[in-house]
Protein backbone atom coordinates (compact mmCIF):
# COMPACT_ATOMS: atom_id res chain seq x y z
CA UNK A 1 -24.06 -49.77 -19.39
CA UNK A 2 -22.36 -50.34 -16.26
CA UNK A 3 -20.77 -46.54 -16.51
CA UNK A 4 -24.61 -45.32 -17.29
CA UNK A 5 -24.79 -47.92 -13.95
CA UNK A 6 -22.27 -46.06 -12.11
CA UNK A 7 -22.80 -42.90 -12.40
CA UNK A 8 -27.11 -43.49 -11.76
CA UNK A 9 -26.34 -44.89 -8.57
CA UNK A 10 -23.77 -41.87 -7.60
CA UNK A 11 -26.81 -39.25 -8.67
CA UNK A 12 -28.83 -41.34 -5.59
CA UNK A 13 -25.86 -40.61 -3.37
CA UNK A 14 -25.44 -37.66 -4.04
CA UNK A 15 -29.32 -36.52 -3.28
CA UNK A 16 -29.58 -38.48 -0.70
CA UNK A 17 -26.46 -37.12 1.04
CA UNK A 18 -26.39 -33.95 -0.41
CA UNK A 19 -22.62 -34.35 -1.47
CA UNK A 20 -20.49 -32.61 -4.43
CA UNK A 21 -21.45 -34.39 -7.42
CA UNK A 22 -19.12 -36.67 -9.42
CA UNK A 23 -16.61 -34.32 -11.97
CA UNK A 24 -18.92 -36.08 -14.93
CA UNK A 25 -21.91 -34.85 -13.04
CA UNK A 26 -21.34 -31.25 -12.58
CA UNK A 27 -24.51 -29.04 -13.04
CA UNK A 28 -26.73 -32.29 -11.85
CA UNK A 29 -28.66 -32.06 -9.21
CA UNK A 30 -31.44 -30.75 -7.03
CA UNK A 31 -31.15 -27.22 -5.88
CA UNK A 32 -34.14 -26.86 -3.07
CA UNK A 33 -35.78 -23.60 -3.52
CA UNK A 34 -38.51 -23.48 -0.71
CA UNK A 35 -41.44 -21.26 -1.22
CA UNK A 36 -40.88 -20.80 -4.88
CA UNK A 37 -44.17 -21.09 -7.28
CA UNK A 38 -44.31 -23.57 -10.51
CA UNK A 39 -45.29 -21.92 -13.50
CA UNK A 40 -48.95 -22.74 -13.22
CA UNK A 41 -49.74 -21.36 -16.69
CA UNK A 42 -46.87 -23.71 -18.39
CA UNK A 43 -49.24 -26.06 -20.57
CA UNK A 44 -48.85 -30.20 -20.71
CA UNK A 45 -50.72 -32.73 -22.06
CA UNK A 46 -51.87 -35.86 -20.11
CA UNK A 47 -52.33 -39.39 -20.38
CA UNK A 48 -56.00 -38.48 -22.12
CA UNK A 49 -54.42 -36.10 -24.69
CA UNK A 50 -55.85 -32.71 -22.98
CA UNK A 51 -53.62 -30.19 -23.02
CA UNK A 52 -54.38 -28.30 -20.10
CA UNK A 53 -51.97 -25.33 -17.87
CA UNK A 54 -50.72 -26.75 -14.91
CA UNK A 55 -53.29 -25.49 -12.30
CA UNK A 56 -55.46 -27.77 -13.22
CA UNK A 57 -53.75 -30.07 -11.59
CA UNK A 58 -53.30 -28.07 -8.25
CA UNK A 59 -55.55 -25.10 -6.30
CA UNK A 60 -57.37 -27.91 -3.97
CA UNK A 61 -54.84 -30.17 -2.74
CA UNK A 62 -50.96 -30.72 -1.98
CA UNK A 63 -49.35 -32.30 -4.89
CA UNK A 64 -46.65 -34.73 -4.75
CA UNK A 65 -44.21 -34.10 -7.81
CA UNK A 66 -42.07 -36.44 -9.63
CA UNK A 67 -39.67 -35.44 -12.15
CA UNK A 68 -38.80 -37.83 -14.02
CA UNK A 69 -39.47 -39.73 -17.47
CA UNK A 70 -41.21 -42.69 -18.60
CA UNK A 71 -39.14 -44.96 -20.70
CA UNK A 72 -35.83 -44.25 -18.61
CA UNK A 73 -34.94 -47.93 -17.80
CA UNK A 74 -33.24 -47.37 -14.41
CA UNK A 75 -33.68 -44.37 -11.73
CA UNK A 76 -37.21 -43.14 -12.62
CA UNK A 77 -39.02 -46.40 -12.50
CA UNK A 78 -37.51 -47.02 -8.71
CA UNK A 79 -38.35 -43.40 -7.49
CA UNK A 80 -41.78 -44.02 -8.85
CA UNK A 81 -42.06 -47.58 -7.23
CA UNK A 82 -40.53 -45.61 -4.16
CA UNK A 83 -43.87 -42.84 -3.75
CA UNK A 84 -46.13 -45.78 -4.60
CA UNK A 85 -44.75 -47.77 -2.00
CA UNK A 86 -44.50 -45.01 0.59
CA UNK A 87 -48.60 -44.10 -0.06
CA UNK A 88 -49.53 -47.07 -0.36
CA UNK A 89 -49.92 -47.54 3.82
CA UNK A 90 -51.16 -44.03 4.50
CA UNK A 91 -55.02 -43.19 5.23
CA UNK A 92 -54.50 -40.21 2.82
CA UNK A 93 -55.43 -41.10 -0.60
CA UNK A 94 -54.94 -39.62 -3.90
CA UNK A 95 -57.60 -37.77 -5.49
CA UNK A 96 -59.44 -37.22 -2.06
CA UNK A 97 -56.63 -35.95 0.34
CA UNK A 98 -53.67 -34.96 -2.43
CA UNK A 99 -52.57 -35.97 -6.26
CA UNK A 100 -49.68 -37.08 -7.74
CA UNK A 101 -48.20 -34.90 -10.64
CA UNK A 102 -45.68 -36.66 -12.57
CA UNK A 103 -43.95 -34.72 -15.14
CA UNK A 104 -41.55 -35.95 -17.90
CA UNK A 105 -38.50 -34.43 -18.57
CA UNK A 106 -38.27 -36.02 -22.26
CA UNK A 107 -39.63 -33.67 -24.53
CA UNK A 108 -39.65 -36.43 -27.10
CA UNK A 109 -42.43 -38.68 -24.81
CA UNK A 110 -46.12 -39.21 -25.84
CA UNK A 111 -49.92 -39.18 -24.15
CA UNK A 112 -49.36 -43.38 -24.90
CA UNK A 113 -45.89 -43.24 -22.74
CA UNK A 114 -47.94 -40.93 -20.44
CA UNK A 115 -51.08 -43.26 -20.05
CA UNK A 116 -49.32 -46.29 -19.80
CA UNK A 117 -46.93 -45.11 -16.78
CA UNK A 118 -50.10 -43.63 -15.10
CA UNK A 119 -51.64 -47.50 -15.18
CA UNK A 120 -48.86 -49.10 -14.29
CA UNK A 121 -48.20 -47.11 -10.92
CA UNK A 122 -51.54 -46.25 -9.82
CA UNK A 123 -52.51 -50.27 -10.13
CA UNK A 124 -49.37 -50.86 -8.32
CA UNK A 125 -50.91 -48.58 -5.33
CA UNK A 126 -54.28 -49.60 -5.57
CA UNK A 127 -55.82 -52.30 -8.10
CA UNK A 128 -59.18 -51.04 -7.26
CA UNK A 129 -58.90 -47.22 -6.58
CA UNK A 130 -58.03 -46.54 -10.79
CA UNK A 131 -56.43 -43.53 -11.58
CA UNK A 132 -58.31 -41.10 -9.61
CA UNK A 133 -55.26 -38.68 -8.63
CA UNK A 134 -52.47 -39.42 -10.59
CA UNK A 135 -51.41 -37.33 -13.19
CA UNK A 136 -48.67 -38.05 -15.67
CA UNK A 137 -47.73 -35.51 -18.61
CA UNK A 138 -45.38 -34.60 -21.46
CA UNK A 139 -44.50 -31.41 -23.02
CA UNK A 140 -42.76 -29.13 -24.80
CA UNK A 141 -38.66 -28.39 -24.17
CA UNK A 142 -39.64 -24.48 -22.97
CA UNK A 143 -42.92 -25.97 -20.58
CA UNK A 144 -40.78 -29.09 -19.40
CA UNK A 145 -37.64 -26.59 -19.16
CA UNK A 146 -39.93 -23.72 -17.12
CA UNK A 147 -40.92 -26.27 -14.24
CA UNK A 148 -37.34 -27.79 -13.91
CA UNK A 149 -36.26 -24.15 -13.52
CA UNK A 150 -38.68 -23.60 -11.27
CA UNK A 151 -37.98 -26.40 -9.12
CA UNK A 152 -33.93 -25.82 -9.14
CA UNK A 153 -34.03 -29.42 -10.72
CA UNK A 154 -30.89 -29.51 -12.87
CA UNK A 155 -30.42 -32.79 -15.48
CA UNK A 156 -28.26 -33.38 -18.64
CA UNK A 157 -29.18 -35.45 -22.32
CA UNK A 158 -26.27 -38.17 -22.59
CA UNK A 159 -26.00 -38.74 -26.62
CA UNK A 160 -23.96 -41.87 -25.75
CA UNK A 161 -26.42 -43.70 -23.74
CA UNK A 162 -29.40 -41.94 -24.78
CA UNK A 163 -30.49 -40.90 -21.46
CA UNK A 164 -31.16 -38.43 -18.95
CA UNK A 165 -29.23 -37.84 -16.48
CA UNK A 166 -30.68 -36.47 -12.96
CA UNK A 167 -30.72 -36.50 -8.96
CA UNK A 168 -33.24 -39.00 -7.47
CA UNK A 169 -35.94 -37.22 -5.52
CA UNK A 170 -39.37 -35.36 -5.72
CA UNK A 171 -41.06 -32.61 -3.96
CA UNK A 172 -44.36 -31.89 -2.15
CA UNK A 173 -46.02 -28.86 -3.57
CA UNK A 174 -48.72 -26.84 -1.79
CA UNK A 175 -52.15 -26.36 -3.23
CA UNK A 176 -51.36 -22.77 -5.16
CA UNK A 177 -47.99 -24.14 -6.81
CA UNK A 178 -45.57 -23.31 -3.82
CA UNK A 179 -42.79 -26.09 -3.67
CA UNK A 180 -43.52 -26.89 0.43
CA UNK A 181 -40.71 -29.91 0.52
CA UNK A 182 -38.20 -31.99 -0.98
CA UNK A 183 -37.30 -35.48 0.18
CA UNK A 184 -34.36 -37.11 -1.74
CA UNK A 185 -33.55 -40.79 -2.59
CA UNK A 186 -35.51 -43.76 -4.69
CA UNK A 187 -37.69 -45.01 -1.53
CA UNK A 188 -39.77 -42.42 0.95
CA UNK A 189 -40.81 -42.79 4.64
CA UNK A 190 -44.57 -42.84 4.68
CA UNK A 191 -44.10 -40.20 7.99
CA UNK A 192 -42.15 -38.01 5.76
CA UNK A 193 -44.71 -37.87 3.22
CA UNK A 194 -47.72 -37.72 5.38
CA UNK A 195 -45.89 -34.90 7.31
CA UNK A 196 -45.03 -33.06 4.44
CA UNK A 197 -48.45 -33.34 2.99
CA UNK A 198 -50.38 -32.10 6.39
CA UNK A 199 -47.78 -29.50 6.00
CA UNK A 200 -48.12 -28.94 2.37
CA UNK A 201 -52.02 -28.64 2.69
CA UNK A 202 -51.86 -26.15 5.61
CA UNK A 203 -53.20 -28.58 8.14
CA UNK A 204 -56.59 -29.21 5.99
CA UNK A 205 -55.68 -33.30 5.77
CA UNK A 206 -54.56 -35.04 8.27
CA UNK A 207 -55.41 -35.96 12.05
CA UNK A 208 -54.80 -34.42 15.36
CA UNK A 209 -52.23 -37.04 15.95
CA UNK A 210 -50.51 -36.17 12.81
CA UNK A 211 -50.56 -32.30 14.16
CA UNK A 212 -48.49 -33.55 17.34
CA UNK A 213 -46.06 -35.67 15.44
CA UNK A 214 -45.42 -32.22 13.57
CA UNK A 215 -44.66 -30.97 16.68
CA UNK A 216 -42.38 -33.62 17.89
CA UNK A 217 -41.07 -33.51 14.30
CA UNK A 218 -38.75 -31.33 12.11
CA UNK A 219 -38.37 -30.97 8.59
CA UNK A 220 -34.35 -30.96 8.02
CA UNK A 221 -33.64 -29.65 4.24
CA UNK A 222 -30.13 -30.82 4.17
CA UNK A 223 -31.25 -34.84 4.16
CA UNK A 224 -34.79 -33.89 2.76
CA UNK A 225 -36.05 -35.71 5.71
CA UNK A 226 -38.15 -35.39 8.76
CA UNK A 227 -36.48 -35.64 12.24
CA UNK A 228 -36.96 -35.91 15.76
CA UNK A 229 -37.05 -32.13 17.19
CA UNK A 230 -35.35 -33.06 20.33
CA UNK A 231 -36.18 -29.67 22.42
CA UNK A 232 -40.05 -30.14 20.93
CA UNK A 233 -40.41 -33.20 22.45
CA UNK A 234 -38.58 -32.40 25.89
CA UNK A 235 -40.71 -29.39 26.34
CA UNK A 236 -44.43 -32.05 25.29
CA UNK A 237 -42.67 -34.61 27.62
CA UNK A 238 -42.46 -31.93 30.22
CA UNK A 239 -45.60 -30.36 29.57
CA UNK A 240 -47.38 -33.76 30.32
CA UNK A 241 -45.34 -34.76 33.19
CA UNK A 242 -46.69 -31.09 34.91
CA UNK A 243 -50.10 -31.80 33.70
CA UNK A 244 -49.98 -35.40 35.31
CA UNK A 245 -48.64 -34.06 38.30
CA UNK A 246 -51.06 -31.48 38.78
CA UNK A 247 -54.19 -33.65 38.30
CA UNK A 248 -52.63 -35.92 41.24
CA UNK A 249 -51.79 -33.32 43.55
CA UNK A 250 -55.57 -32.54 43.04
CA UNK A 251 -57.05 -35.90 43.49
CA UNK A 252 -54.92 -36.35 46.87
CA UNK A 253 -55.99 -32.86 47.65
CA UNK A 254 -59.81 -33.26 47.28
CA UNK A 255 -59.58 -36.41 48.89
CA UNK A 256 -57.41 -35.18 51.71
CA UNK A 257 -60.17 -32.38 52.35
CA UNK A 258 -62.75 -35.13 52.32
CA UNK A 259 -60.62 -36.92 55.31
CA UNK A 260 -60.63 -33.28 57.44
CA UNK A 261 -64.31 -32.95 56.94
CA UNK A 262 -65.18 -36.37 58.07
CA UNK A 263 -62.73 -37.56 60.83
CA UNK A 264 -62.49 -41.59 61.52
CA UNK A 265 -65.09 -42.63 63.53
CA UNK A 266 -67.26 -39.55 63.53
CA UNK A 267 -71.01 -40.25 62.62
CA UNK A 268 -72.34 -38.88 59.55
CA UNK A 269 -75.97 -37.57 58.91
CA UNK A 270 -77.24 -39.56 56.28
């Protein structure tokens, strides 16, 4: 267990840093293939038992997916806890402004494991919103295998320990299947999420604010975080030092045309 421990906690490093995996984890790990479209026809079952293709679960909103599965005892329950805790604060909510997708990777998983993961973390987020936007599924090897493809996310069965092996992360999906952003690691900045959902949704959610701080901000792909955009933010500092400048010069040039037209001392018609 504390090899299974060991080598976990190196699959977070890795994502998060975007290092060369361990020797023991070669082939693990999250290639980011930007632009690329999910198999939308690939067909999973959900916590209800309907087995439904996977656009039903997209075509109106962004989608933030999790790969992961639910009766993994270590990595998946933290990056799980992680989008729940980096939602939770956001105005956006799920099932009005974007839906979480959560997909196991076990083939051998059930509608009950399904159901009972989709309780547990949307109480977590909300004890009185339900489950309105939050999707977990199962499926076959070839549907499950399909998406992972799709999504460059590479993971390994360990016979000794019984579990899967895989990079810590998810991605942000647009509202026709197109995989918009990845942001590594167990826990997510609520700005990187809300930014990659405005982004995701092709500024449909979101506030004007949020549009500026996608100015100011850059997504970097490397980290799989947002950053400051350093020349952005000179050029809006800029911008709005000109602007204040020119509404100044104009105040003290009205009022200095007010002084010509009306010398001290000189009476005024009422």
């Amino acid at each position: 267990m504390k090899t299974t421990s060991f080598l976990l906690s190196a699959l977070v490093l890795h994502a998060a840093a975007g290092t060369q995996a361990p020797p023991n984890l070669g082939g693990i790990g999250i290639q980011q293939r930007l632009g690329a479209r999910l198999p939308l026809d690939a067909a999973f079952t959900n916590g209800d038992g309907e087995r439904l293709p996977l656009r039903a679960y997209f075509s109106r909103r962004p989608v933030v997916l999790a790969l992961v599965y639910y009766t993994c005892p270590m990595l998946c329950s933290q990056i799980l806890s992680g989008v729940v805790a980096g939602l939770r604060p956001l105005s956006l909510q799920p099932g009005r402004d974007f839906d979480v997708v959560a997909i196991s990777i076990n083939p051998q998983e059930t509608p009950r494991d399904a159901v009972k993961a989709r309780d547990l973390y949307s109480h977590k987020y909300s004890r009185e919103g339900g489950p309105a936007g939050w999707h977990f599924l199962v499926g076959s090897a070839d549907a499950i295998q399909s998406v992972t493809e799709a999504a460059g996310f590479h993971y390994r069965y360990d016979p000794e320990s019984k579990m899967f092996f895989h990079a810590s992360g998810i991605m942000v999906v647009t509202p026709d299947g197109r995989l918009a952003r990845y942001l590594y690691g167990v826990s997510f900045q609520p700005k990187d999420l809300k930014l990659a959902l405005v982004e995701a949704s092709g500024n449909r959610i979101g506030t004007a604010a949020d549009q500026v701080l996608l100015y100011c901000y850059h997504y970097d792909p490397k980290v799989g975080k947002y950053g400051l955009a350093v020349f952005n933010l000179l050029r809006a500092t800029g911008a709005l030092f000109f602007v204040g400048g020119v509404i100044v010069l104009t105040v003290m040039f009205r009022r200095d045309v007010r002084r010509d037209r009306h010398p001290a001392g000189e009476a005024r018609i009422p």
